[in-house]
N, C-alpha and C. Protein backbone atom coordinates (compact mmCIF):
# COMPACT_ATOMS: atom_id res chain seq x y z
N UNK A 1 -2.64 34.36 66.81
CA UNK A 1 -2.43 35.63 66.18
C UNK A 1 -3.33 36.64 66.82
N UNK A 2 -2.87 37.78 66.99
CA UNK A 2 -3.89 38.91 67.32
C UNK A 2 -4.83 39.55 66.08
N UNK A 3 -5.55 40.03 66.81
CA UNK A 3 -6.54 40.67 66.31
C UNK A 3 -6.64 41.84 66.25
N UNK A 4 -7.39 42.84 65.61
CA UNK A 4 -7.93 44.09 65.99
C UNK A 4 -8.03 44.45 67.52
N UNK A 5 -8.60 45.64 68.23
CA UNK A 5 -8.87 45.47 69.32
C UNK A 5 -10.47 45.82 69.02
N UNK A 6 -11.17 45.77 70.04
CA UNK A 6 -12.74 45.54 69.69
C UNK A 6 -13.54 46.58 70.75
N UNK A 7 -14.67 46.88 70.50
CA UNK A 7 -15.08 47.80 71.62
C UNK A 7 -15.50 46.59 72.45
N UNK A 8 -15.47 46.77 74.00
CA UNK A 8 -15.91 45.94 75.18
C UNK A 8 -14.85 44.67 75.45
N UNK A 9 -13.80 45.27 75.11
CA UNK A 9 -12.80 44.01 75.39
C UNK A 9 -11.06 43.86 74.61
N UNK A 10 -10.46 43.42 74.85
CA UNK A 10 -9.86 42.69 74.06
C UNK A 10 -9.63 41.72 73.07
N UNK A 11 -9.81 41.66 72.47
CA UNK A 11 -9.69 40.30 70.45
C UNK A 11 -8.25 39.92 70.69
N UNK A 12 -8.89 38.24 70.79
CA UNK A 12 -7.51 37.87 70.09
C UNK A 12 -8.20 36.23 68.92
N UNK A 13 -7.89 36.55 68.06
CA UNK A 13 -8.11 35.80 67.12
C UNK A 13 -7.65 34.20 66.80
N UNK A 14 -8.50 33.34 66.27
CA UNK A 14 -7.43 32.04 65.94
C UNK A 14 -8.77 31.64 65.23
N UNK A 15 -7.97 30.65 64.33
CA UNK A 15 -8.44 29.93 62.97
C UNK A 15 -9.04 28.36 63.67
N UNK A 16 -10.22 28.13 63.45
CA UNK A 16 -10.56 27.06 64.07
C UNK A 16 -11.17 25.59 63.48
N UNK A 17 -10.73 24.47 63.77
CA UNK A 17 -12.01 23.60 62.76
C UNK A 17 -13.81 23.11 63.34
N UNK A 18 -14.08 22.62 62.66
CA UNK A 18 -15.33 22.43 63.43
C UNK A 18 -15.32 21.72 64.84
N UNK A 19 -14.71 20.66 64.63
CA UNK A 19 -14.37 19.92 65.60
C UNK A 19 -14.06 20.82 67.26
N UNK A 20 -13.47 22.10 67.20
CA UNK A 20 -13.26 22.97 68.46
C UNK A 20 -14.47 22.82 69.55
N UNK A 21 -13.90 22.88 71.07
CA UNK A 21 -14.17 22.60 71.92
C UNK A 21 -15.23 23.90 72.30
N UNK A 22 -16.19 24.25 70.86
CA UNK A 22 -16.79 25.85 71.82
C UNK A 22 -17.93 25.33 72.50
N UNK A 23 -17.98 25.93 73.83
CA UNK A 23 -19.34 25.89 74.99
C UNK A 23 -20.36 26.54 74.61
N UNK A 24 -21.65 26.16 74.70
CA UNK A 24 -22.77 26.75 74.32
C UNK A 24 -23.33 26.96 75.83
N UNK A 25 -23.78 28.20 75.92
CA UNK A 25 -24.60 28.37 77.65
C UNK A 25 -26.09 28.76 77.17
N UNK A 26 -26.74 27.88 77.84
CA UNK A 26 -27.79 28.06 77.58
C UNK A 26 -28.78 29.56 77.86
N UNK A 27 -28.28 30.29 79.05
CA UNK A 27 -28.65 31.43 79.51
C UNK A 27 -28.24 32.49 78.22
N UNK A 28 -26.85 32.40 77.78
CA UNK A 28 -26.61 33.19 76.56
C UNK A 28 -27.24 32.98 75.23
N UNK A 29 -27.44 32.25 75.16
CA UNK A 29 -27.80 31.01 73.95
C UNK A 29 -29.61 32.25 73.49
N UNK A 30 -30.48 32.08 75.34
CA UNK A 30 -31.70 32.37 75.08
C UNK A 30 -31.52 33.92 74.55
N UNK A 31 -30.40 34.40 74.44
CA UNK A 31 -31.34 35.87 74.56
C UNK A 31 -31.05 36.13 73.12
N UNK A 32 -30.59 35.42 72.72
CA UNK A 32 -30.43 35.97 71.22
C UNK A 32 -31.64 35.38 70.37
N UNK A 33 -32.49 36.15 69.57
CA UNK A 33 -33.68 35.61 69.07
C UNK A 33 -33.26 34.79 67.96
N UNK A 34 -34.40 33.83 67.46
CA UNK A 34 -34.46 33.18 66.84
C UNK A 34 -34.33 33.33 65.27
N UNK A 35 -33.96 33.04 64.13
CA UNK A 35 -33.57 33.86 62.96
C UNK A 35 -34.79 33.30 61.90
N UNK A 36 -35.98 33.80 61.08
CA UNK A 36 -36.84 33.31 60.88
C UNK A 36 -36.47 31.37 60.08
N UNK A 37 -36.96 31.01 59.42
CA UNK A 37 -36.77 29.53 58.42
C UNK A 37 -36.22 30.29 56.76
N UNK A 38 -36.47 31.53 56.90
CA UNK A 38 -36.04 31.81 55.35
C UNK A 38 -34.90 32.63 55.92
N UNK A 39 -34.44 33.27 57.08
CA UNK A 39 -33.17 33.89 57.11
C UNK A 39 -31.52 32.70 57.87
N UNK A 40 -32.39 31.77 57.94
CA UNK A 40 -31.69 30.59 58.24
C UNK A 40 -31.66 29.59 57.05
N UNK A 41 -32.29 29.94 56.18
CA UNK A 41 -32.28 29.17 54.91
C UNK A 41 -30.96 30.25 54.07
N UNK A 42 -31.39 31.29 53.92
CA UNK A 42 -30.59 32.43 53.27
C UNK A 42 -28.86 32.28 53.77
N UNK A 43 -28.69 32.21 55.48
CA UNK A 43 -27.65 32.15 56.46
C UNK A 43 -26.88 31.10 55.56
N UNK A 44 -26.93 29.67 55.51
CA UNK A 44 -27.21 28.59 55.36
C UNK A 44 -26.12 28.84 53.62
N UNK A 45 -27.16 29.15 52.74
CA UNK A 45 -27.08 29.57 51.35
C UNK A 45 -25.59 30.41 51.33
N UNK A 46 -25.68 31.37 52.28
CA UNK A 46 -24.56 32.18 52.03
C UNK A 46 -23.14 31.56 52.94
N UNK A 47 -23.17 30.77 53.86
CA UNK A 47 -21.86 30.00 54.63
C UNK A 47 -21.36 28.71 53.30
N UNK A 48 -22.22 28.36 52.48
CA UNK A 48 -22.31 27.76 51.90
C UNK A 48 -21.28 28.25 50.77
N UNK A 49 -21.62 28.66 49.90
CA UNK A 49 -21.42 29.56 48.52
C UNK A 49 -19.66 30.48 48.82
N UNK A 50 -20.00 31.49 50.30
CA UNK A 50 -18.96 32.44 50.23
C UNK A 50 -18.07 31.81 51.69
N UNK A 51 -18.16 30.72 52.14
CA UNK A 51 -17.54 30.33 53.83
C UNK A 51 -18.03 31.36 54.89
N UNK A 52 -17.22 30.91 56.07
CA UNK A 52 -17.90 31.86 56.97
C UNK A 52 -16.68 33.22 57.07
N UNK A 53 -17.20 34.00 56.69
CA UNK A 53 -16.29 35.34 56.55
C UNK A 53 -16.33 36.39 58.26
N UNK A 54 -17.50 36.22 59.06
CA UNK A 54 -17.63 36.66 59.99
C UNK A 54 -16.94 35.75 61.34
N UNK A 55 -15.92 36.41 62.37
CA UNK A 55 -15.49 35.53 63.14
C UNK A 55 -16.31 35.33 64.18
N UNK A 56 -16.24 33.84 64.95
CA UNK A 56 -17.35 33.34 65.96
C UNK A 56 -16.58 34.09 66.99
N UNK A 57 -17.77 35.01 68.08
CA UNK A 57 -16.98 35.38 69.13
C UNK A 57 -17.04 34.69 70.37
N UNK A 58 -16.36 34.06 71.43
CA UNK A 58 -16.07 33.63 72.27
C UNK A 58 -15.29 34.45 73.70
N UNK A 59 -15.95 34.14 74.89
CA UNK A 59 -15.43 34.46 76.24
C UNK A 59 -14.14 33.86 76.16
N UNK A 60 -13.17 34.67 76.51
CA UNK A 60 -11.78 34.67 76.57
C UNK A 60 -11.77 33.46 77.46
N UNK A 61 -11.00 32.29 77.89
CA UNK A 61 -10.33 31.97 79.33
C UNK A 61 -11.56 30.88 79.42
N UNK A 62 -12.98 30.76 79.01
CA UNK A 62 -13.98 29.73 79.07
C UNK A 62 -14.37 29.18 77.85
N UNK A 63 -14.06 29.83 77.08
CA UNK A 63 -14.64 29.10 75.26
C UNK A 63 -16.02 28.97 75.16
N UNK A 64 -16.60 30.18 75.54
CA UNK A 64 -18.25 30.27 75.66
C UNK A 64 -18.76 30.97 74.37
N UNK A 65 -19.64 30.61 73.55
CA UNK A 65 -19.47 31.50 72.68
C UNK A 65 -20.65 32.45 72.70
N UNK A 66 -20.07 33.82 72.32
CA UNK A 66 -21.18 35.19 72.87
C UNK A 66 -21.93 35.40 71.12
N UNK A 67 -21.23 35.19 70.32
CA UNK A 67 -21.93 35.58 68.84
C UNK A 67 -21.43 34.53 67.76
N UNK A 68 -22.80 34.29 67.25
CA UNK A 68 -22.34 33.57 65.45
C UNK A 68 -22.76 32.18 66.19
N UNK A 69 -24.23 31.63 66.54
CA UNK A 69 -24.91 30.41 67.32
C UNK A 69 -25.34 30.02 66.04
N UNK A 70 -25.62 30.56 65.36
CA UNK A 70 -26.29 29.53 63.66
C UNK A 70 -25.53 29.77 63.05
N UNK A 71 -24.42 30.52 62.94
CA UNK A 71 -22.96 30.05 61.84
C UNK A 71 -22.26 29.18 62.42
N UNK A 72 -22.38 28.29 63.75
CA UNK A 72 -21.56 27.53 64.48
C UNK A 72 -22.53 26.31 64.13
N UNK A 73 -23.55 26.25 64.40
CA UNK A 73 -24.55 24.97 63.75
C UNK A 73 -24.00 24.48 62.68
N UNK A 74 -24.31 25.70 61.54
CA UNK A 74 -24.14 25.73 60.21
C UNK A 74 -22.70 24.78 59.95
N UNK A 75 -22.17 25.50 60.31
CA UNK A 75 -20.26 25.71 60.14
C UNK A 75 -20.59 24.17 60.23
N UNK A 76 -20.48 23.82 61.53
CA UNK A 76 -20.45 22.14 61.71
C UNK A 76 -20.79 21.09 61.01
N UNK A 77 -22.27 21.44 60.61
CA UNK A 77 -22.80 20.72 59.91
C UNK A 77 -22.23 20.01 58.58
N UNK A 78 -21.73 21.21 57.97
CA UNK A 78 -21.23 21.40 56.46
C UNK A 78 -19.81 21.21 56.79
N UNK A 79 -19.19 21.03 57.73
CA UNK A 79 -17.66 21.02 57.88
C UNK A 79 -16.70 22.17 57.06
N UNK A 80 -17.71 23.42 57.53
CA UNK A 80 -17.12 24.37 56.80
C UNK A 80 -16.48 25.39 57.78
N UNK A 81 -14.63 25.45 57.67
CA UNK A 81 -14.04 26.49 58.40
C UNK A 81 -14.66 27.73 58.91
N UNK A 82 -14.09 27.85 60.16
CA UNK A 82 -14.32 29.31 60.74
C UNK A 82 -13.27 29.69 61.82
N UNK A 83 -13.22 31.31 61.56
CA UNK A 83 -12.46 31.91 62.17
C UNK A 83 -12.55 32.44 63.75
N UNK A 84 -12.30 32.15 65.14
CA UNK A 84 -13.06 32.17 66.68
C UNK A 84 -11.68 33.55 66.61
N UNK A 85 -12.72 34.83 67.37
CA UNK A 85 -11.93 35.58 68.38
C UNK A 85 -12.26 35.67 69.50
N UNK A 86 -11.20 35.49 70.90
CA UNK A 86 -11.84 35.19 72.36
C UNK A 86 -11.28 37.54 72.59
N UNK A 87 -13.07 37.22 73.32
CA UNK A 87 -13.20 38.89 73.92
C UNK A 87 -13.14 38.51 75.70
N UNK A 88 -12.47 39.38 76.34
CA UNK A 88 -12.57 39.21 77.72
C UNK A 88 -13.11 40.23 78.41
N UNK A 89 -13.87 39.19 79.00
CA UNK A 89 -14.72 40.30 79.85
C UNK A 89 -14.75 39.96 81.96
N UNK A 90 -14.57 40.99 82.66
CA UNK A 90 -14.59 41.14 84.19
C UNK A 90 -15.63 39.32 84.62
N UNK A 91 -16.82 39.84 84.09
CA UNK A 91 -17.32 38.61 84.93
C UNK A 91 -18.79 38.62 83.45
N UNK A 92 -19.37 38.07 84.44
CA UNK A 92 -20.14 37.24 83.83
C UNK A 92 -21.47 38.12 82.99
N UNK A 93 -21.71 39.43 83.86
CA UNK A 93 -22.71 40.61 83.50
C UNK A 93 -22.58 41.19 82.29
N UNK A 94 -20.90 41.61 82.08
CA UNK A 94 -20.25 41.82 81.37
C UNK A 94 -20.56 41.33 80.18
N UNK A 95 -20.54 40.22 80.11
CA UNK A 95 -20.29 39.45 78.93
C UNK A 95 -21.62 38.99 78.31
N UNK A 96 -22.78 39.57 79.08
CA UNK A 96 -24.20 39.16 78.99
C UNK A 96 -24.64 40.81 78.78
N UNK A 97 -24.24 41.79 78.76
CA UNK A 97 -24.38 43.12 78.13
C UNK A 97 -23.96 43.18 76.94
N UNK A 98 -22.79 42.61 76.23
CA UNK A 98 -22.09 42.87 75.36
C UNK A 98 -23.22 42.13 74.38
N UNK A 99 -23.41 40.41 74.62
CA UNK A 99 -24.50 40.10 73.61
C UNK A 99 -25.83 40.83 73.32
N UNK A 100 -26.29 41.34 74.56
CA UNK A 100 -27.76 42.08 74.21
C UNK A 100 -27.30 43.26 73.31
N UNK A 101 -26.26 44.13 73.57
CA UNK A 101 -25.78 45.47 72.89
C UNK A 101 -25.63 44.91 71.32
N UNK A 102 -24.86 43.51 70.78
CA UNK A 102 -24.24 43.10 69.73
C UNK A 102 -25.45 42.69 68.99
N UNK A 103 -26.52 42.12 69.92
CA UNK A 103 -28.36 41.13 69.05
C UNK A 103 -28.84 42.98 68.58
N UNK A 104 -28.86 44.04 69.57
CA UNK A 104 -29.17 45.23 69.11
C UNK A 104 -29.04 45.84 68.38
N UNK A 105 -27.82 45.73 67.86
CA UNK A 105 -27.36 46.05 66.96
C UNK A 105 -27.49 45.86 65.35
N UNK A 106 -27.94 44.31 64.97
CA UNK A 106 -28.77 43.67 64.12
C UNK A 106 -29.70 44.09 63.45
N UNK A 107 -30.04 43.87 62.37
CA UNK A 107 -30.87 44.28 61.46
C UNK A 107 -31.78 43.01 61.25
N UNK A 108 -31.84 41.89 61.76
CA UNK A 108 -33.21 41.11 61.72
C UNK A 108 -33.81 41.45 62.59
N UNK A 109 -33.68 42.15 64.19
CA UNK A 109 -34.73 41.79 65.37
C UNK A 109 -35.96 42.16 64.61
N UNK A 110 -36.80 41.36 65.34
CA UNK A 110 -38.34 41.99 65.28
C UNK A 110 -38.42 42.75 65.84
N UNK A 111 -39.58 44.10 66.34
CA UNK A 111 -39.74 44.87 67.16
C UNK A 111 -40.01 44.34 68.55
N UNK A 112 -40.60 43.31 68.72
CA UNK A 112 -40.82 42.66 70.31
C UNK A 112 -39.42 42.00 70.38
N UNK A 113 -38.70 41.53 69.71
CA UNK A 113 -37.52 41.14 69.88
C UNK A 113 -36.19 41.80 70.28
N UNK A 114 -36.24 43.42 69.84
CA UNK A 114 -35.56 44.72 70.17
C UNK A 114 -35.96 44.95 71.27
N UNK A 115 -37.04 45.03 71.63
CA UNK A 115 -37.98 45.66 73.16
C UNK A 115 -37.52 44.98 74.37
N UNK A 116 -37.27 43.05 73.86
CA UNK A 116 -36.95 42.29 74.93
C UNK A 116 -35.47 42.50 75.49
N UNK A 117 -34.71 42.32 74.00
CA UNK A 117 -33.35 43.23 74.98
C UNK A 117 -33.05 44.31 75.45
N UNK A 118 -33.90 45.46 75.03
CA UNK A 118 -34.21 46.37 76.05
C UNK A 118 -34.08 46.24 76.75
N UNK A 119 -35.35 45.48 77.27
CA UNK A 119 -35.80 45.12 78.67
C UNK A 119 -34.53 44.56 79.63
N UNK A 120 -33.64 43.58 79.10
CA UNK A 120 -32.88 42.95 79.90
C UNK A 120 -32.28 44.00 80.37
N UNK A 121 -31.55 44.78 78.98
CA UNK A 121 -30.61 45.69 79.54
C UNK A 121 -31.11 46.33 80.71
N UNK A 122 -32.03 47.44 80.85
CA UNK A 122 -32.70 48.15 81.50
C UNK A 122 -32.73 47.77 83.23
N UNK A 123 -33.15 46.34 82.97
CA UNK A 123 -33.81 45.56 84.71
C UNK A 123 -32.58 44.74 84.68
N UNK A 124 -31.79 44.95 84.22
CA UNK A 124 -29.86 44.43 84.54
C UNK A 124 -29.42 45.65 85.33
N UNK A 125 -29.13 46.68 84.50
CA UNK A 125 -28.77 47.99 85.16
C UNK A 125 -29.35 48.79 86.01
N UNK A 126 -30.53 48.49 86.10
CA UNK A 126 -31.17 48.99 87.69
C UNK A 126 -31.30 48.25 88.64
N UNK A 127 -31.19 47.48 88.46
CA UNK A 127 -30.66 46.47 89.61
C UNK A 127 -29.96 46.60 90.48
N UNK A 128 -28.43 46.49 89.28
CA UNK A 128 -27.28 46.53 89.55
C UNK A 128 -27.19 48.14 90.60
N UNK A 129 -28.11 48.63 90.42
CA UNK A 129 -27.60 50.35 91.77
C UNK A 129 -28.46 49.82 92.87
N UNK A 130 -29.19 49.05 92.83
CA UNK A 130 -29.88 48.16 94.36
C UNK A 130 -30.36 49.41 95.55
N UNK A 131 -31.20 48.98 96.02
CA UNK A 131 -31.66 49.86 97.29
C UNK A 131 -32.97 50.57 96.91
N UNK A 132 -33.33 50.92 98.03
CA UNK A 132 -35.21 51.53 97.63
C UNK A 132 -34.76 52.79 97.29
N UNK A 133 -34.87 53.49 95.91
CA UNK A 133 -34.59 54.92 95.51
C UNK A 133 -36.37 55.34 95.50
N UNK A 134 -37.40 54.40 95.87
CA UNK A 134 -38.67 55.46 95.58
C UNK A 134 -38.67 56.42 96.42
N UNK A 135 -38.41 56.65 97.58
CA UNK A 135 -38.56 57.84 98.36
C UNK A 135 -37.22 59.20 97.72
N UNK A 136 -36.80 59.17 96.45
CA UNK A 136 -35.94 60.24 96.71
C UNK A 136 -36.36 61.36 96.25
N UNK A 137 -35.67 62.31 96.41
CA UNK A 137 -35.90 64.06 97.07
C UNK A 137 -36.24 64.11 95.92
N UNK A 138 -37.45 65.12 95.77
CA UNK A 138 -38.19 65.48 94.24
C UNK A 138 -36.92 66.31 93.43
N UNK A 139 -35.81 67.14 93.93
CA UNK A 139 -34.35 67.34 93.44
C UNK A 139 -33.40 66.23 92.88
N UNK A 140 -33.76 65.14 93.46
CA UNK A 140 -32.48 63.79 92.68
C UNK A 140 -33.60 63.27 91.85
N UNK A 141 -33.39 62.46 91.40
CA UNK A 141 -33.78 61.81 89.97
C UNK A 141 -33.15 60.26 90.71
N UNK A 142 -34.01 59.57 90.70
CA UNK A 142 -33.96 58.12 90.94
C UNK A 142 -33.10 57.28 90.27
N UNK A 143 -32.49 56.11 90.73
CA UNK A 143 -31.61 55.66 89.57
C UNK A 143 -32.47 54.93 88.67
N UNK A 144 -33.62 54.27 89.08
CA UNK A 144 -34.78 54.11 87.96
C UNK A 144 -35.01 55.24 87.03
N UNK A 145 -34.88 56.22 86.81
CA UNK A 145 -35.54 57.40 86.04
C UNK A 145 -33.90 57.26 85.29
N UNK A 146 -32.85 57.67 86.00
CA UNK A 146 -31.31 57.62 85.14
C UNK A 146 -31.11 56.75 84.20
N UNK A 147 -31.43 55.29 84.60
CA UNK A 147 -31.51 53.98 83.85
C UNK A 147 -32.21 54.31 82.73
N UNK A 148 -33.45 54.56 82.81
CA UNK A 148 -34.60 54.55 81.90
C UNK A 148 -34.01 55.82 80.56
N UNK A 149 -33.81 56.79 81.50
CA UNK A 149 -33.10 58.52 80.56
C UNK A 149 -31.95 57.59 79.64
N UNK A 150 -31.08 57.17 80.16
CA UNK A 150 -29.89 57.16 79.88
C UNK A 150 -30.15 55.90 78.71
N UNK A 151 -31.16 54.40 78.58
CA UNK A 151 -30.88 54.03 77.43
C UNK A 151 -31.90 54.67 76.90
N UNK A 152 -32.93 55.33 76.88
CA UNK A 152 -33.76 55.92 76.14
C UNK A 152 -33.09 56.63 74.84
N UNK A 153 -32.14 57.81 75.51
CA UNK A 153 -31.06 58.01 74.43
C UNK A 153 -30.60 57.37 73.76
N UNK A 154 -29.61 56.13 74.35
CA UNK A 154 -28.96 55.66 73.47
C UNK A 154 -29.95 55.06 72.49
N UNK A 155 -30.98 54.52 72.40
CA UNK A 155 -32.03 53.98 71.79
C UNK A 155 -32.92 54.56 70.79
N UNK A 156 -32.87 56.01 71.58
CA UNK A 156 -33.53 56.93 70.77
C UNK A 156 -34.94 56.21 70.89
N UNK A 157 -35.67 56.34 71.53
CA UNK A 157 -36.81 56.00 72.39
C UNK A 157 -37.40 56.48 73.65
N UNK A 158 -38.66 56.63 73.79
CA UNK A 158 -39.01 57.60 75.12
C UNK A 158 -38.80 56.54 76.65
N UNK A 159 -38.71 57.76 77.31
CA UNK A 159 -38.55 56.83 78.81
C UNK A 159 -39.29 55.76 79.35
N UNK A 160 -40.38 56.17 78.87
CA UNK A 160 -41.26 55.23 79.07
C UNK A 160 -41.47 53.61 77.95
N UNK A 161 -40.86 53.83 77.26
CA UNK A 161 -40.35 52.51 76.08
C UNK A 161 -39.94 51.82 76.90
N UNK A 162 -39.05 52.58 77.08
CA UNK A 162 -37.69 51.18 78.08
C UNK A 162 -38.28 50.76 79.19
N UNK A 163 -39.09 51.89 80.17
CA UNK A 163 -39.88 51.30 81.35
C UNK A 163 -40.88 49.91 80.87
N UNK A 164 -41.40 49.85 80.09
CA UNK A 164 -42.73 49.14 79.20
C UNK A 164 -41.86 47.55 78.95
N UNK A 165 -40.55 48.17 78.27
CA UNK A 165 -39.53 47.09 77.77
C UNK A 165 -39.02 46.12 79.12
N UNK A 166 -39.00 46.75 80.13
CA UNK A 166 -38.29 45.93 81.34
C UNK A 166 -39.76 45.02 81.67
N UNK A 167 -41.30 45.54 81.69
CA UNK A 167 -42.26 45.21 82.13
C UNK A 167 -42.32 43.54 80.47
N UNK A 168 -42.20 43.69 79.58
CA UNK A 168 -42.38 43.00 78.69
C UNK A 168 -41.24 41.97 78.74
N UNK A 169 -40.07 42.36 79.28
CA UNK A 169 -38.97 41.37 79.43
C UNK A 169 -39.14 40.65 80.29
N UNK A 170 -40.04 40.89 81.58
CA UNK A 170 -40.57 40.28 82.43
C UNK A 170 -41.84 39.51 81.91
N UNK A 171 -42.21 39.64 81.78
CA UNK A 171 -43.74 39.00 81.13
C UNK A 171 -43.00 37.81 79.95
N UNK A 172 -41.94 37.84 79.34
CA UNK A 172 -41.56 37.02 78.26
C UNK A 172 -40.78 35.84 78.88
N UNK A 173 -40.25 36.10 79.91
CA UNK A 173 -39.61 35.15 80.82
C UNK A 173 -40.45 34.50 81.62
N UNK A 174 -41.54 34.84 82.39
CA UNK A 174 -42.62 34.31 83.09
C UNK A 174 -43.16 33.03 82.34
N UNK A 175 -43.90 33.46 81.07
CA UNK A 175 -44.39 32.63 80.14
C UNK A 175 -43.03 31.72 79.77
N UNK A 176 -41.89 31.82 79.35
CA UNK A 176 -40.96 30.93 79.07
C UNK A 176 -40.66 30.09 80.34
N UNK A 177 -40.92 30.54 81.45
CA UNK A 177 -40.57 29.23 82.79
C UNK A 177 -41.70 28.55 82.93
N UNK A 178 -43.58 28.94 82.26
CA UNK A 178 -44.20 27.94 82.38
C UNK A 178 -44.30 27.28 81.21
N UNK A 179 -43.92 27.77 80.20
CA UNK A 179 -44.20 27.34 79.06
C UNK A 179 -42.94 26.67 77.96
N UNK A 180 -42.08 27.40 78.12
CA UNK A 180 -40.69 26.87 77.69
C UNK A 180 -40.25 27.65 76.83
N UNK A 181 -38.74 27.23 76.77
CA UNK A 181 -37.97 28.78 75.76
C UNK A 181 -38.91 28.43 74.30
N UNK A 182 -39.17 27.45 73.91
CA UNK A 182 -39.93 27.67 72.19
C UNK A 182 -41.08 29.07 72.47
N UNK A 183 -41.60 28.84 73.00
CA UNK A 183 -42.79 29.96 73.75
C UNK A 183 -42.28 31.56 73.64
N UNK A 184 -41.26 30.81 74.32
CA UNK A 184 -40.44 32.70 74.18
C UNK A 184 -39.86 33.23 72.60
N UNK A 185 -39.34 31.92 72.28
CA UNK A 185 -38.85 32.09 70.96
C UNK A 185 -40.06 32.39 69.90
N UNK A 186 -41.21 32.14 69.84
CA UNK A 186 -42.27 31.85 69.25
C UNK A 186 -42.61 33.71 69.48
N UNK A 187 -42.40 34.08 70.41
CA UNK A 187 -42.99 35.94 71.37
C UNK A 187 -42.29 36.55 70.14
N UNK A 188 -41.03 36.33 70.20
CA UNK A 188 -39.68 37.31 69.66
C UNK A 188 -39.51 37.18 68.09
N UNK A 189 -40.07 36.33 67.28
CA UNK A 189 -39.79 35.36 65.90
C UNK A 189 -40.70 36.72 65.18
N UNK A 190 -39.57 37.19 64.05
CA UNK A 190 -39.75 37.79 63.36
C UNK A 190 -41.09 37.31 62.67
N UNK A 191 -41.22 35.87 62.04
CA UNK A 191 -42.72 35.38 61.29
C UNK A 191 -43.27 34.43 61.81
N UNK A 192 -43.69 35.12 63.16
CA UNK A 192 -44.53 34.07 64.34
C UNK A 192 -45.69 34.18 64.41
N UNK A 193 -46.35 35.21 63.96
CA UNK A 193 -47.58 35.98 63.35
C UNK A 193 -48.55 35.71 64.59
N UNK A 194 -48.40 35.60 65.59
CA UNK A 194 -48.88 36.14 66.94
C UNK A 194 -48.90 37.99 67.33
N UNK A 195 -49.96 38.23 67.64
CA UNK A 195 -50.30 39.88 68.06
C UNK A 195 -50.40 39.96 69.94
C-alpha cells in the first residue's frame, strides 16, 4: 500500500511482523544517540500499553533501517506489530543526512548530542565541495564560511557553533575508535553526568 509522500524521498508503506528481514548498519545505527534507562523504560511502557503507532523507516531497495532502532528492539522482543515505510534515497550520503536531520529534530537529544550531529552534518557538507578554498578572494566567501552560514540558520546558532560542532564531532569519533562506540555513547547520553 502507499503511503503519504514524505519530505527527502518517497514512502511507501507495509504492515510488518517481527520476524521481517530489517538490516541494522552499524555506521547508521551510531549516530543516533542513545535514549537514557528511564526514556527506554517509558519507550518500552508506551509500545507496550498503546502498540507501535509510529512507522519503522527503512532504505527503499536494501531494508536498512534509518528510524525507530529501540521500537524495533522493543517491537521484537514483545512480539508486538509494526508498521515499516521504505524512503528512497540517491545513495548512501543521502540517506545518512536524512537520519542526522530526523535525530535533530527530536526532543530527547542532549545538548552535546545535538552539537554532534551538527557536526556530522557540517564536515559531510564541506567536504562534499572538496578543494583548498583557504586562499579565496576576500570578495567570495569560502565554501567553509557558506557551510557554516547556511546551517547556522537553519539551526539558529552562530557560525561559529557549527565550526566548534564539526571540531567536537571530530574529537567524539577519535575517542570512539580508541575507546569504543559505549565511550561515544557515554559523550552524547542525556544522564551520563560527565562535564
Amino acid at each position: 500500500m502507499k503511503a503519504e509522500s514524505a519530505t527527502g524521498g518517497r514512502r511507501e508503506g507495509r504492515f510488518a511482523d517481527p520476524g521481517d528481514d530489517i538490516k541494522i548498519d552499524k555506521e547508521f545505527a551510531a549516530l543516533i544517540p542513545a535514549l537514557s534507562k528511564d526514556e527506554l523504560a517509558q519507550l518500552e511502557r508506551s509500545l507496550l500499553a498503546e502498540g507501535c503507532r509510529e512507522p519503522l523507516l527503512v532504505w527503499k531497495g536494501k531494508n536498512i533501517l534509518l528510524d525507530g532502532h529501540n521500537r524495533l528492539s522493543i517491537c521484537r522482543q514483545h512480539n508486538i506489530p509494526f508498521k515499516v515505510e521504505a524512503l528512497e534515497f540517491p545513495d548512501r550520503a543521502a540517506a545518512e543526512t536524512f537520519i542526522v536531520k530526523n535525530q535533530l529534530g527530536r526532543r530527547n537529544l542532549s545538548p552535546e548530542a545535538a552539537s554532534y550531529l551538527r557536526g556530522i552534518r557540517y564536515l559531510a557538507e564541506k567536504q562534499a565541495h572538496g578543494g583548498d578554498r583557504s586562499k579565496a578572494k576576500s570578495t567570495d566567501q569560502s565554501d567553509r564560511l557558506e557551510t557554516a552560514q547556511r546551517l547556522a540558520e537553519e539551526y539558529k546558532v552562530g557560525e561559529a557553533t557549527i565550526r566548534r560542532d564539526g571540531k567536537f564531532t571530530a574529537a567524539v569519533d577519535s575517542i570512539a575508535e580508541n575507546c569504543g562506540e559505549k565511550a561515544k555513547q557515554a559523550i552524547l547520553a542525556r544522564d551520563a553526568g560527565l562535564s
